[in-house]
C-alpha atoms as a PDB file:
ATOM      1  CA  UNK A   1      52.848 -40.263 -32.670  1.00  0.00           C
ATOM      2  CA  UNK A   2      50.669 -39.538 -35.306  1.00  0.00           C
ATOM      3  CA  UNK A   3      49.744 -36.317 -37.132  1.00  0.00           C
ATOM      4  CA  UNK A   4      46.023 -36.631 -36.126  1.00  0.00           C
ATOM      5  CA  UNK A   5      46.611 -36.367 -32.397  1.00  0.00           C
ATOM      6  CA  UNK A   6      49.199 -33.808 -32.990  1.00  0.00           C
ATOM      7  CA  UNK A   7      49.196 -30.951 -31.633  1.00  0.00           C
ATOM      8  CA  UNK A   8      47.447 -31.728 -28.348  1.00  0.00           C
ATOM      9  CA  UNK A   9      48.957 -29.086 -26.515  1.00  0.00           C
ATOM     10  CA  UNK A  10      50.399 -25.293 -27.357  1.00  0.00           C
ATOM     11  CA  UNK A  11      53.390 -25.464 -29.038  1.00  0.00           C
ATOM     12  CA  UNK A  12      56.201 -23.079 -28.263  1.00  0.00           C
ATOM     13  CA  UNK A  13      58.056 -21.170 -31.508  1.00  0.00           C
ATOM     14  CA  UNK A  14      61.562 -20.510 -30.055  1.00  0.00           C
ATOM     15  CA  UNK A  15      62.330 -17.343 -32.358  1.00  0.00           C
ATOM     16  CA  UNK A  16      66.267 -16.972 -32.277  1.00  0.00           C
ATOM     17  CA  UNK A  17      66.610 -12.735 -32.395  1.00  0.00           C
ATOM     18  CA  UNK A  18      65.268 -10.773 -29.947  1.00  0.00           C
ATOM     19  CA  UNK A  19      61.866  -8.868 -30.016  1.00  0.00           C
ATOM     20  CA  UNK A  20      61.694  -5.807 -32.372  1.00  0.00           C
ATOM     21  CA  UNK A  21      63.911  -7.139 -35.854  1.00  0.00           C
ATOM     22  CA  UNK A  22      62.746  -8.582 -39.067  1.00  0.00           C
ATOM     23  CA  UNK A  23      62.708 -12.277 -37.699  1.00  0.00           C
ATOM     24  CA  UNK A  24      60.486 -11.548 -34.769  1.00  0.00           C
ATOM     25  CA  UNK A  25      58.455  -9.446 -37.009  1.00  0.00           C
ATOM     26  CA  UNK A  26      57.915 -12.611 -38.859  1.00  0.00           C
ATOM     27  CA  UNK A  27      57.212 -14.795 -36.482  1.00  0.00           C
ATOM     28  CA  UNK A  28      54.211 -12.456 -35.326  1.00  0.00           C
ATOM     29  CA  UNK A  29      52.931 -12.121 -38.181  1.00  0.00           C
ATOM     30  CA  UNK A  30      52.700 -15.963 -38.677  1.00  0.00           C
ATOM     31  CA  UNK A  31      51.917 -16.978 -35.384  1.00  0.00           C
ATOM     32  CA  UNK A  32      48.384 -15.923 -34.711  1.00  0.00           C
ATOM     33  CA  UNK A  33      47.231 -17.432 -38.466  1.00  0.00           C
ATOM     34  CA  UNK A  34      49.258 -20.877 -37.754  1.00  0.00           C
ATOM     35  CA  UNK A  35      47.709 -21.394 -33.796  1.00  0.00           C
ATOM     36  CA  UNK A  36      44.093 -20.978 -35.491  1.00  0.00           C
ATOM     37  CA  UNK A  37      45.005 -23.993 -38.420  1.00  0.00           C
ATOM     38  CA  UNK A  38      46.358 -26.100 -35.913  1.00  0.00           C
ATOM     39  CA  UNK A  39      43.699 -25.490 -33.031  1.00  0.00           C
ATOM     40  CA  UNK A  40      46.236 -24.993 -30.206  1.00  0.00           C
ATOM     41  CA  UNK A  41      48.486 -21.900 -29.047  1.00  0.00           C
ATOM     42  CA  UNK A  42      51.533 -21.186 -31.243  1.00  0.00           C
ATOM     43  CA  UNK A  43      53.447 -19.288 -27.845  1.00  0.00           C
ATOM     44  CA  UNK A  44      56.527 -16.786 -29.278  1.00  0.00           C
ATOM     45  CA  UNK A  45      60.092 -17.717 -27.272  1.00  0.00           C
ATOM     46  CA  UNK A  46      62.688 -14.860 -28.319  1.00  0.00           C
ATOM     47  CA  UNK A  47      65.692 -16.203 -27.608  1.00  0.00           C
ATOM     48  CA  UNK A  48      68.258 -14.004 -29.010  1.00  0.00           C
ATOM     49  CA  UNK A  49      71.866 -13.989 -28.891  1.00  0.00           C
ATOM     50  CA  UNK A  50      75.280 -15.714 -30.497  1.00  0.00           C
ATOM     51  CA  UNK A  51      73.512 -14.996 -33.907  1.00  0.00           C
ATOM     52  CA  UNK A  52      70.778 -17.470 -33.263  1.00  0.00           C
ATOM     53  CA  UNK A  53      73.018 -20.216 -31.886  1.00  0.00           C
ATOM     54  CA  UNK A  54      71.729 -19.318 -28.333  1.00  0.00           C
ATOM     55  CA  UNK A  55      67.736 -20.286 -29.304  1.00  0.00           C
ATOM     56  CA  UNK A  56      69.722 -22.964 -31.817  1.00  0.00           C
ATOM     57  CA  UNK A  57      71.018 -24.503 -28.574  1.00  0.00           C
ATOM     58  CA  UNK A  58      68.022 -24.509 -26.488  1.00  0.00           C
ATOM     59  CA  UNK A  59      66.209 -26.289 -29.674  1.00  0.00           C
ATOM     60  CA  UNK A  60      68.510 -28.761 -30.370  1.00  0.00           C
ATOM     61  CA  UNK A  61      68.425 -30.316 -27.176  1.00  0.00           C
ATOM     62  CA  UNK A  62      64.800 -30.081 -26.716  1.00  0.00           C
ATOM     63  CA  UNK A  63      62.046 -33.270 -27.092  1.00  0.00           C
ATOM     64  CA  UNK A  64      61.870 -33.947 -30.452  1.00  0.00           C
ATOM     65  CA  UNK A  65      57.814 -34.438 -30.449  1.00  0.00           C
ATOM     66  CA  UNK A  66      56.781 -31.648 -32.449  1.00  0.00           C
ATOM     67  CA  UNK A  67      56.379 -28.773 -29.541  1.00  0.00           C
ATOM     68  CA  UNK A  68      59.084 -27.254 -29.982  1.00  0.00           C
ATOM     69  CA  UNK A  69      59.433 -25.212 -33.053  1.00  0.00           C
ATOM     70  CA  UNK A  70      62.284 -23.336 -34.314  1.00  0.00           C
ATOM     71  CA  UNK A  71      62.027 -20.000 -36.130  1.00  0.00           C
ATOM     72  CA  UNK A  72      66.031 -19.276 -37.520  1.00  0.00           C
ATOM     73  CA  UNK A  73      67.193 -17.062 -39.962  1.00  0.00           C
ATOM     74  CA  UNK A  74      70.428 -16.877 -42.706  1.00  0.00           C
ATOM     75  CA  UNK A  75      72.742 -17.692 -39.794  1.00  0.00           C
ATOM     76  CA  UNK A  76      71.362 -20.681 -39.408  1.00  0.00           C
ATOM     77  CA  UNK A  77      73.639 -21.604 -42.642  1.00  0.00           C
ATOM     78  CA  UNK A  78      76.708 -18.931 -41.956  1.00  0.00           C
ATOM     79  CA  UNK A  79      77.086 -19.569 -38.164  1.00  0.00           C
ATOM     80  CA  UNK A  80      78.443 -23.156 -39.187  1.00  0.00           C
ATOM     81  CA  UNK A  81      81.066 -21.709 -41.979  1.00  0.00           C
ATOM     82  CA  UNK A  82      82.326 -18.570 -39.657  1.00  0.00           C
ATOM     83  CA  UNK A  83      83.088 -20.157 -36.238  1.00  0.00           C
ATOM     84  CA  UNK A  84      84.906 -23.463 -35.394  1.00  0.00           C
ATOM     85  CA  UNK A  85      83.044 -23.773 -32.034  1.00  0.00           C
ATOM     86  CA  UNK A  86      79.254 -24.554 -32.747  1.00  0.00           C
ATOM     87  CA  UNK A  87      77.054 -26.145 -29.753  1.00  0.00           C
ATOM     88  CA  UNK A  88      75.487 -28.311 -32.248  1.00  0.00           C
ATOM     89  CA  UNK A  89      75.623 -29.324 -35.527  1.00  0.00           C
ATOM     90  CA  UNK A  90      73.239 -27.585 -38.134  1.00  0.00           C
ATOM     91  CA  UNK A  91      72.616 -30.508 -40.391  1.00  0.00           C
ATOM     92  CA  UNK A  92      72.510 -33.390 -37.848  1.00  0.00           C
ATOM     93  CA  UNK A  93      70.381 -31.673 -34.977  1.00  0.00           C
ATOM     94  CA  UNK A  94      67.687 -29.999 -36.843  1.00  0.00           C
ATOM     95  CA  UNK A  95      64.765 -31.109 -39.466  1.00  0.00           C
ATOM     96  CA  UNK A  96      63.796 -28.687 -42.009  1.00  0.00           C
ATOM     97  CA  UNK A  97      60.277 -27.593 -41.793  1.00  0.00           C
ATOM     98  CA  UNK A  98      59.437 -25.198 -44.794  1.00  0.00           C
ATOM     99  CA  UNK A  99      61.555 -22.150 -45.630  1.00  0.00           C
ATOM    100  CA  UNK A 100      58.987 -19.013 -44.672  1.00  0.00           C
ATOM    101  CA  UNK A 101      60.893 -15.811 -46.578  1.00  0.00           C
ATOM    102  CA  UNK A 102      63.212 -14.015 -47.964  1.00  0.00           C
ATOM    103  CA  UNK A 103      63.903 -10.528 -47.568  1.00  0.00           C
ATOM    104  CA  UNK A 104      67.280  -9.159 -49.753  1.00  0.00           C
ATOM    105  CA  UNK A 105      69.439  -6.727 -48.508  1.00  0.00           C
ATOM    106  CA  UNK A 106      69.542  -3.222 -50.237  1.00  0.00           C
ATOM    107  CA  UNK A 107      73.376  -1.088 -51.063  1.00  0.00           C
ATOM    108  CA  UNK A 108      71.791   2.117 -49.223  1.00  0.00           C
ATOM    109  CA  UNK A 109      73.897   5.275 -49.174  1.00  0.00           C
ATOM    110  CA  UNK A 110      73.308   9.156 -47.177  1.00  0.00           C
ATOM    111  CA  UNK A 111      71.314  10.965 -49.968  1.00  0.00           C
ATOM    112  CA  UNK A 112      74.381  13.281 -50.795  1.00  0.00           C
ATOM    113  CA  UNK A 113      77.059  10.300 -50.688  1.00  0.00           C
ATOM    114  CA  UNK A 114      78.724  10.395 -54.420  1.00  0.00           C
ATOM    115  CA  UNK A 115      78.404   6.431 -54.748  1.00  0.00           C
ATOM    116  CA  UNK A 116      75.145   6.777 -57.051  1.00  0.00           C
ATOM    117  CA  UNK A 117      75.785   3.327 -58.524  1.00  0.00           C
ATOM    118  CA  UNK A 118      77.917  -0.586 -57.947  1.00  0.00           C
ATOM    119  CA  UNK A 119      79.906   0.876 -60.766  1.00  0.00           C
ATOM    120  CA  UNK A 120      80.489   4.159 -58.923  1.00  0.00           C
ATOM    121  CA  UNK A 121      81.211   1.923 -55.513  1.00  0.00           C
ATOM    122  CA  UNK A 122      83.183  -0.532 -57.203  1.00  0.00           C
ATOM    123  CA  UNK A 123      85.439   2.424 -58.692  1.00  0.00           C
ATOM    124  CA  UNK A 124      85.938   4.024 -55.561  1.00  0.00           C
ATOM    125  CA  UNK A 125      86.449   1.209 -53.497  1.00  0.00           C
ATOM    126  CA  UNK A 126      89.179  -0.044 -56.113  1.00  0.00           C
ATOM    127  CA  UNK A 127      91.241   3.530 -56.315  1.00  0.00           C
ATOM    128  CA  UNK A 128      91.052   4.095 -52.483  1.00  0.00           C
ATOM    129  CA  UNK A 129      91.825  -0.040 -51.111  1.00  0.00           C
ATOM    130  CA  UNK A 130      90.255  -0.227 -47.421  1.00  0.00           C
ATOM    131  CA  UNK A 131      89.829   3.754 -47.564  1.00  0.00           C
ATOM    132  CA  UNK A 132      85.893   2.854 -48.109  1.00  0.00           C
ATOM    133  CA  UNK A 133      83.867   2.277 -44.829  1.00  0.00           C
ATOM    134  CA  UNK A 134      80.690   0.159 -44.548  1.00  0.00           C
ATOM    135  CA  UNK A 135      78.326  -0.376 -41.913  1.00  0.00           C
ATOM    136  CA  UNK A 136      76.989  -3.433 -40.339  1.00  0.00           C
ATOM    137  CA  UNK A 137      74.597  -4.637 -37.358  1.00  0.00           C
ATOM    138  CA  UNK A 138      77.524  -6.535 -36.093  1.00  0.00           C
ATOM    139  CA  UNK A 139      80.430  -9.458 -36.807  1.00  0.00           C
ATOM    140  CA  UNK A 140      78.831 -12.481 -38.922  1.00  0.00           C
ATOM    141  CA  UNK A 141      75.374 -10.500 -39.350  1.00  0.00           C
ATOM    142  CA  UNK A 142      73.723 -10.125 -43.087  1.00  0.00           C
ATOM    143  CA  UNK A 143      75.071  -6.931 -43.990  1.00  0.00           C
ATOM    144  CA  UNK A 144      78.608  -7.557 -42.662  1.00  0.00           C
ATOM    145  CA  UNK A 145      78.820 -10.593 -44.810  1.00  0.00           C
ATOM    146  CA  UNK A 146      76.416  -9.212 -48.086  1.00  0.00           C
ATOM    147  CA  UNK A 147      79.632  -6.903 -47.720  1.00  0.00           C
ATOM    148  CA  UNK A 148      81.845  -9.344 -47.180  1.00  0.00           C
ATOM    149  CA  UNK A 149      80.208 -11.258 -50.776  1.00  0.00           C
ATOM    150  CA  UNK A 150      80.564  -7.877 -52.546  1.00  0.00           C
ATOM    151  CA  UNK A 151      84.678  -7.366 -52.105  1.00  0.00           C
ATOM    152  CA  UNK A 152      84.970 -11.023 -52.595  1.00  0.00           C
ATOM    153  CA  UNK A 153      83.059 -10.593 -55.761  1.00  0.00           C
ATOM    154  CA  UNK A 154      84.290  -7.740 -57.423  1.00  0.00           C
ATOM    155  CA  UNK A 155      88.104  -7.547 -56.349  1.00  0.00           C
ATOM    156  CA  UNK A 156      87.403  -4.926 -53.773  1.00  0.00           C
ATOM    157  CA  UNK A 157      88.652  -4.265 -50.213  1.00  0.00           C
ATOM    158  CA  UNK A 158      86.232  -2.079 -47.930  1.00  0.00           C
ATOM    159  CA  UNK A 159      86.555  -1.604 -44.335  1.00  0.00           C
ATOM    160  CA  UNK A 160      83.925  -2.865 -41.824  1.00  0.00           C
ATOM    161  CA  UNK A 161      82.748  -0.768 -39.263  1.00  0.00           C
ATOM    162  CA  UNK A 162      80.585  -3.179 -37.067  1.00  0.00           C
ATOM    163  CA  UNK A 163      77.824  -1.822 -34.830  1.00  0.00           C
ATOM    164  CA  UNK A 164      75.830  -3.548 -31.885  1.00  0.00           C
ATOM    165  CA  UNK A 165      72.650  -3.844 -34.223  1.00  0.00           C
ATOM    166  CA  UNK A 166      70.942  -2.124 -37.391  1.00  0.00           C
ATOM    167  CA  UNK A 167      69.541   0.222 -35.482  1.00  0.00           C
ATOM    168  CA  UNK A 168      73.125   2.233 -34.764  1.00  0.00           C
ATOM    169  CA  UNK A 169      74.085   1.181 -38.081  1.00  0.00           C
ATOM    170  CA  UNK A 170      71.299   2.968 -39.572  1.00  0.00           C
ATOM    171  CA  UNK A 171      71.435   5.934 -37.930  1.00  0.00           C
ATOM    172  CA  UNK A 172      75.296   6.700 -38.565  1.00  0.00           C
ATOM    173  CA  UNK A 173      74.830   6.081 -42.374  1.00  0.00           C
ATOM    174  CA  UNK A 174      71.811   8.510 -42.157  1.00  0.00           C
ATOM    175  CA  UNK A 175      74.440  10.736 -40.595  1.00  0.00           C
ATOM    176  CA  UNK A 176      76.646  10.722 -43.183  1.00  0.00           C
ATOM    177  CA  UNK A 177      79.448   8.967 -40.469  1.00  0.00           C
ATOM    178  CA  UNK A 178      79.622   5.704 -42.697  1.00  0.00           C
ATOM    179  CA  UNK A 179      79.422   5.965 -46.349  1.00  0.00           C
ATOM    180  CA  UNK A 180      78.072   2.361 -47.364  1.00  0.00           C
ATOM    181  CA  UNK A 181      75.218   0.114 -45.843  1.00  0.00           C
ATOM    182  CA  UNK A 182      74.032  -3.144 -47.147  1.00  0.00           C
ATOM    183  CA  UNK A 183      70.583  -3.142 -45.108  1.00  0.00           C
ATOM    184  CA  UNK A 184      68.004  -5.748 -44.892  1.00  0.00           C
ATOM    185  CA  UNK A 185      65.376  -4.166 -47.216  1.00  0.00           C
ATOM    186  CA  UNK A 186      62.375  -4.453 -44.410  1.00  0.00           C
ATOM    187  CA  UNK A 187      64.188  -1.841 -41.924  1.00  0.00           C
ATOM    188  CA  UNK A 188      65.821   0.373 -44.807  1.00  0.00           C
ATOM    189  CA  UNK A 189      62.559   0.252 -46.345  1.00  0.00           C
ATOM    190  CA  UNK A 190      60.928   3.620 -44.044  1.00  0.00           C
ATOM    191  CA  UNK A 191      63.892   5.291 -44.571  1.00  0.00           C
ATOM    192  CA  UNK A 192      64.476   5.205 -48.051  1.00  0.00           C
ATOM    193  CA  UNK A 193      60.244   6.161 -48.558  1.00  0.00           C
ATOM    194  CA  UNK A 194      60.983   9.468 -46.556  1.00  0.00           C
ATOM    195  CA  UNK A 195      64.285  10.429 -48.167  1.00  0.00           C
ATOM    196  CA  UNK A 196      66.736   9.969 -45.170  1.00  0.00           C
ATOM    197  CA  UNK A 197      68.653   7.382 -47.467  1.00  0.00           C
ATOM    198  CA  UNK A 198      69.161   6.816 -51.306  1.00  0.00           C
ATOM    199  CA  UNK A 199      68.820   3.318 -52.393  1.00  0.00           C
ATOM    200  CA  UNK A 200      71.502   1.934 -54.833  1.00  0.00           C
ATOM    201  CA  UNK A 201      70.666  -1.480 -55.551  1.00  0.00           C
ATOM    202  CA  UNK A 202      68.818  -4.583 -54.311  1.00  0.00           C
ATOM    203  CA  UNK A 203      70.960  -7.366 -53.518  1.00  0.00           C
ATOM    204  CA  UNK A 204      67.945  -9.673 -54.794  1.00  0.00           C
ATOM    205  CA  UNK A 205      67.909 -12.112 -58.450  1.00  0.00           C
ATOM    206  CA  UNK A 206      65.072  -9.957 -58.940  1.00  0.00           C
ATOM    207  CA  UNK A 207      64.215  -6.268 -58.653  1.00  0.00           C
ATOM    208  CA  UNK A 208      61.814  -6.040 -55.321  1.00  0.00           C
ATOM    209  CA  UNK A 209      58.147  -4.873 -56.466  1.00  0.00           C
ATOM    210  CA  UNK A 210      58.478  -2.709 -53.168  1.00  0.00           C
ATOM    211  CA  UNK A 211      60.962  -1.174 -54.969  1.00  0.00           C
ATOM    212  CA  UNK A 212      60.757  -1.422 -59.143  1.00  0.00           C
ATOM    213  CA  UNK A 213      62.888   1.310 -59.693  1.00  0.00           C
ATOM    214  CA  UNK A 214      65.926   0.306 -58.022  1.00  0.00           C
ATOM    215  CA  UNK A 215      68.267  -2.384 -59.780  1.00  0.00           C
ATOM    216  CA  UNK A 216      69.763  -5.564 -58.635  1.00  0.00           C
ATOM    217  CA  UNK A 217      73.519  -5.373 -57.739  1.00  0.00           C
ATOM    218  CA  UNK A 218      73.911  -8.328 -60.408  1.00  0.00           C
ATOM    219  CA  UNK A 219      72.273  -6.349 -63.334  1.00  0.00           C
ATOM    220  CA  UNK A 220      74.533  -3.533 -61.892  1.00  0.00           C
ATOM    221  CA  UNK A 221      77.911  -4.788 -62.848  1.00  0.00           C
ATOM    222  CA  UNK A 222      78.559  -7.965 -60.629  1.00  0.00           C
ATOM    223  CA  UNK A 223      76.901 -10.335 -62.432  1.00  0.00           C
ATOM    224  CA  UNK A 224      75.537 -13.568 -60.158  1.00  0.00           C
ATOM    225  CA  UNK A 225      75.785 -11.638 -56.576  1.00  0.00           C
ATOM    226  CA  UNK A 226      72.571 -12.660 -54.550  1.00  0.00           C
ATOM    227  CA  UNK A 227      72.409 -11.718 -50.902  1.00  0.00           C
ATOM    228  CA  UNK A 228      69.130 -12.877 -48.552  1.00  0.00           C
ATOM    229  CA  UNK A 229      68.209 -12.620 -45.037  1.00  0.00           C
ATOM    230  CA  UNK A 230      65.893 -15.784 -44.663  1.00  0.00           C
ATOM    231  CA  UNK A 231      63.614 -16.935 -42.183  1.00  0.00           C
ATOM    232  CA  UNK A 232      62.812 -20.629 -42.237  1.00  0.00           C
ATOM    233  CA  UNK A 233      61.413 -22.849 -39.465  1.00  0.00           C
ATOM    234  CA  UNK A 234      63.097 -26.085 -38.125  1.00  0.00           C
ATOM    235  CA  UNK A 235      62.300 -28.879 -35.282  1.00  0.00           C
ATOM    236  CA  UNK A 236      64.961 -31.332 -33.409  1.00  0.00           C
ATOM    237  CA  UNK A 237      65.953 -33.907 -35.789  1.00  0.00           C
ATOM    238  CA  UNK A 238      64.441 -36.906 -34.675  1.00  0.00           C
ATOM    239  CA  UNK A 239      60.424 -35.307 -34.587  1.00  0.00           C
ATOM    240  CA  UNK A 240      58.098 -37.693 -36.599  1.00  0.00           C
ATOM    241  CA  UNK A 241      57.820 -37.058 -39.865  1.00  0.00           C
ATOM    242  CA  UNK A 242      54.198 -37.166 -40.016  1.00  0.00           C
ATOM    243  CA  UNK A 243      54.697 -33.979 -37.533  1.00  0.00           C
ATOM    244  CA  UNK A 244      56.988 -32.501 -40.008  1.00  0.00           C
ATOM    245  CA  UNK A 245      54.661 -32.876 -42.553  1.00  0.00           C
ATOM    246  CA  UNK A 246      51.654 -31.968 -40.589  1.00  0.00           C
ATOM    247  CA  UNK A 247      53.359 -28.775 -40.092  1.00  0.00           C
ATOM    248  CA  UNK A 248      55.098 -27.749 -42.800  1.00  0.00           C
ATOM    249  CA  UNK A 249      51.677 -28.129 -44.658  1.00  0.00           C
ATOM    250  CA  UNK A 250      50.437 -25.493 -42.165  1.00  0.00           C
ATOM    251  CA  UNK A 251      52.769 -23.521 -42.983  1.00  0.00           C
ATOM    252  CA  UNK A 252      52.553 -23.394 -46.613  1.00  0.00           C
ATOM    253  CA  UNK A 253      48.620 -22.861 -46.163  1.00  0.00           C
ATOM    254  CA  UNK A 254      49.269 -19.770 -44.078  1.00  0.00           C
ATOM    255  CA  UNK A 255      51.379 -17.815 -45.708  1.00  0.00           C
ATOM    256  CA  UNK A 256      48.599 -18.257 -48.684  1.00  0.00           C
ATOM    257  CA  UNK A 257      46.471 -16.252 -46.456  1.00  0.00           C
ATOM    258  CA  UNK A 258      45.994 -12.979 -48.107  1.00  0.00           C
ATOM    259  CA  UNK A 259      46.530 -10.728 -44.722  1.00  0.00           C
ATOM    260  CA  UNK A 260      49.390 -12.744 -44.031  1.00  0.00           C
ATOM    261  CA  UNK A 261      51.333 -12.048 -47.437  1.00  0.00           C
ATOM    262  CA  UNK A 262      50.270  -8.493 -47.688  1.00  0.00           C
ATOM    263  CA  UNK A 263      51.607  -8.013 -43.833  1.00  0.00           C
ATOM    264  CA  UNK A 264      55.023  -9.661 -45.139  1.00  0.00           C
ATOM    265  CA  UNK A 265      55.354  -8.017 -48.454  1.00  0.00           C
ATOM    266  CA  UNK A 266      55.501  -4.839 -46.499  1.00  0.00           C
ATOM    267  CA  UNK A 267      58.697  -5.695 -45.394  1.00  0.00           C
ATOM    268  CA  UNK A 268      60.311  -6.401 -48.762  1.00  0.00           C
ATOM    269  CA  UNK A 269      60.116 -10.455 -48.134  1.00  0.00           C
ATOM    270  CA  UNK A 270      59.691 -13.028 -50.766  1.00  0.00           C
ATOM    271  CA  UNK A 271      57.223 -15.242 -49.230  1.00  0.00           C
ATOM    272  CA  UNK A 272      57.585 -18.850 -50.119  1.00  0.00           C
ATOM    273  CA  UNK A 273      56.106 -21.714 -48.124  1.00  0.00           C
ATOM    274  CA  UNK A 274      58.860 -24.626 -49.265  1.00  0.00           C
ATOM    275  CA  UNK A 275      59.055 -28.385 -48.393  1.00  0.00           C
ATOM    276  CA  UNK A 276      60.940 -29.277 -45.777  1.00  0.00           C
ATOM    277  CA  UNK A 277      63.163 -31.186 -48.584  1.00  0.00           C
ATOM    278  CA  UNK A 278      63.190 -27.948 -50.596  1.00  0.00           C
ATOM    279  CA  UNK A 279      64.302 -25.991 -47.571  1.00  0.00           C
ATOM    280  CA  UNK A 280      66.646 -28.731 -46.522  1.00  0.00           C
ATOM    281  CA  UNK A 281      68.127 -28.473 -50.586  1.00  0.00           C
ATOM    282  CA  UNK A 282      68.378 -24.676 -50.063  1.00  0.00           C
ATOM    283  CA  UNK A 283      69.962 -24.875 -46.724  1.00  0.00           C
ATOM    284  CA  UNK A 284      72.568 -27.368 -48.314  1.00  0.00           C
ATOM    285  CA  UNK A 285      73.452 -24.884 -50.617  1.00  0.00           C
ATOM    286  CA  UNK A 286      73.725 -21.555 -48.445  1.00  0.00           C
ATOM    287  CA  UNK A 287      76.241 -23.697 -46.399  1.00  0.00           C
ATOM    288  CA  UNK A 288      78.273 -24.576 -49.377  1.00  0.00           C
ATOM    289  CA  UNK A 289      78.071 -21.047 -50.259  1.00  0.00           C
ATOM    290  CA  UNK A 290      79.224 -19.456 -46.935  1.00  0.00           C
ATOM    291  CA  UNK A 291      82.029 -22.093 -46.402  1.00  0.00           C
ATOM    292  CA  UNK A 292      83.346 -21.287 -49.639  1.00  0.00           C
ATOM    293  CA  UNK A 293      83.400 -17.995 -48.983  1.00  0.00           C
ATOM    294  CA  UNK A 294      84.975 -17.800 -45.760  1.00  0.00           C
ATOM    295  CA  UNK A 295      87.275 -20.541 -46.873  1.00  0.00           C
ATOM    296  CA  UNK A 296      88.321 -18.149 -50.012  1.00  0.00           C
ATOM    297  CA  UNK A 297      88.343 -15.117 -47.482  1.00  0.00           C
ATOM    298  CA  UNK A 298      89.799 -16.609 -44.178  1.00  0.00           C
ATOM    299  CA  UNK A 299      86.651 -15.429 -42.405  1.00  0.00           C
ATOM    300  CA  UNK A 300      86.624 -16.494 -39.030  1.00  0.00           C
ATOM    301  CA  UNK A 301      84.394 -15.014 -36.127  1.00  0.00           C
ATOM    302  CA  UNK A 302      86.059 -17.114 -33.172  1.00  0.00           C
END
């Protein structure tokens, strides 16, 4: 197959969350842009469930001849380090494409909430051991393990409270039920604008420019701690490279679109546009990362 006679037909983007979250958001965004480059339907498949692993699946044992497109997120890199039972194998069954964003998560507290600071949270957290509760959308999911990062980090022990999504999650810690939520800066975002929450720090190397006021948990008093959700696409290994590069070319040239970054800078993300051996570097080292972690942790979700 070659890249000039590629695509000849619509491809289908399996997106591996359901409609409605960050990662579909993404892919929607994207979508319409990357169909009119590549003169043929980009069709959205939400296939949500297992953190990804359910859409991983169904990709992993598709044709690999370039129609069938993967759109994964961070778990694409934990999912392998937290359970023993995978139905595939990351690194053999999947080709990077290019690495799309990254959005960091965001320490968010109820307004009122005396944590004002990672010093005041790290204090707290230390004189009261598991007496501290955080939030999360659910075992394995970004904030339960940007938590997770945090204790490891500085000496801590919280307790997780999991919930079946960020939505629940959210709406507790507005509540004042759970003190502590490490939320994916795109849907704490709205709610930190209108007051309903009071941002602490951004889990990012950077300070967000959503965001300039707020400080980064590692200028904060943990020094090094980086937490991302990332969305990155991905094709069954095996897909001709000239595909690969066909597409991940694409890729990079929409997300230079102007109405394309301004659409995903809304939602706190980083966009990049990487290689597919950049993204295959950078999904090397999140898996490193998470294994060492749960190794150093005994994390296990199975």
């Amino acid at each position: 197959m070659q890249a000039q006679v590629w695509p000849a037909k619509p491809i289908r983007l399996v997106v591996t969350y359901p409609p409605g979250g960050t990662v579909d958001a993404v892919a929607r965004i994207v979508a319409p842009k990357l169909s009119a480059r590549l003169g043929k339907p980009v069709v959205i498949d939400n296939r949500g469930g297992a953190g990804g692993a359910i859409g991983g699946d169904l990709v992993a044992k598709s044709p690999a001849d370039g129609y069938t497109v993967m759109l994964d997120a961070s778990n694409h890199a934990q999912n392998p380090a937290l359970r023993s039972k995978m139905p595939f194998d990351t690194l053999r069954d999947f080709a990077p494409v290019s690495l799309l964003v990254k959005v960091p998560n965001i320490l968010v507290v109820h307004p009122d909430a005396s944590i004002r600071s990672v010093k005041d949270l790290i204090a707290q957290a230390k004189a009261r051991p598991g007496e501290v509760n955080y939030a999360s959308s659910g075992n394995g999911s970004s904030p339960h393990l940007a938590a997770e990062l945090f204790d490891s980090m500085a000496k801590t022990r919280m307790t997780h409270v999991a919930y079946k999504g960020g939505g629940p999650a959210l709406t507790d810690v507005m509540a004042g039920q759970v003190p502590v939520f490490f939320a994916s800066l795109g849907s704490g975002l709205p709610y930190i604008k209108s007051g309903k929450l009071r941002a602490v720090a951004v889990a990012g190397k950077t300070r967000s420019p959503v965001l300039p006021e707020v400080p980064t948990i590692a200028e904060s008093g943990l020094p090094g701690y980086e937490m991302y959700e990332w969305n990155a696409v991905f094709v069954p290994a095996g897909t001709p490279a000239a595909v690969i590069d066909r597409l991940s070319k694409e890729i990079a040239a929409t997300l230079k679109d102007a109405e394309v970054r301004t659409r995903l800078e809304v939602l706190g993300a980083e966009v990049i546009g990487s290689s597919p051996a950049e993204l295959d570097t950078f999904r090397r080292a999140e898996l490193a990362k998470w294994i060492r972690l749960a190794k150093d942790n005994k994390l296990q979700l199975d």
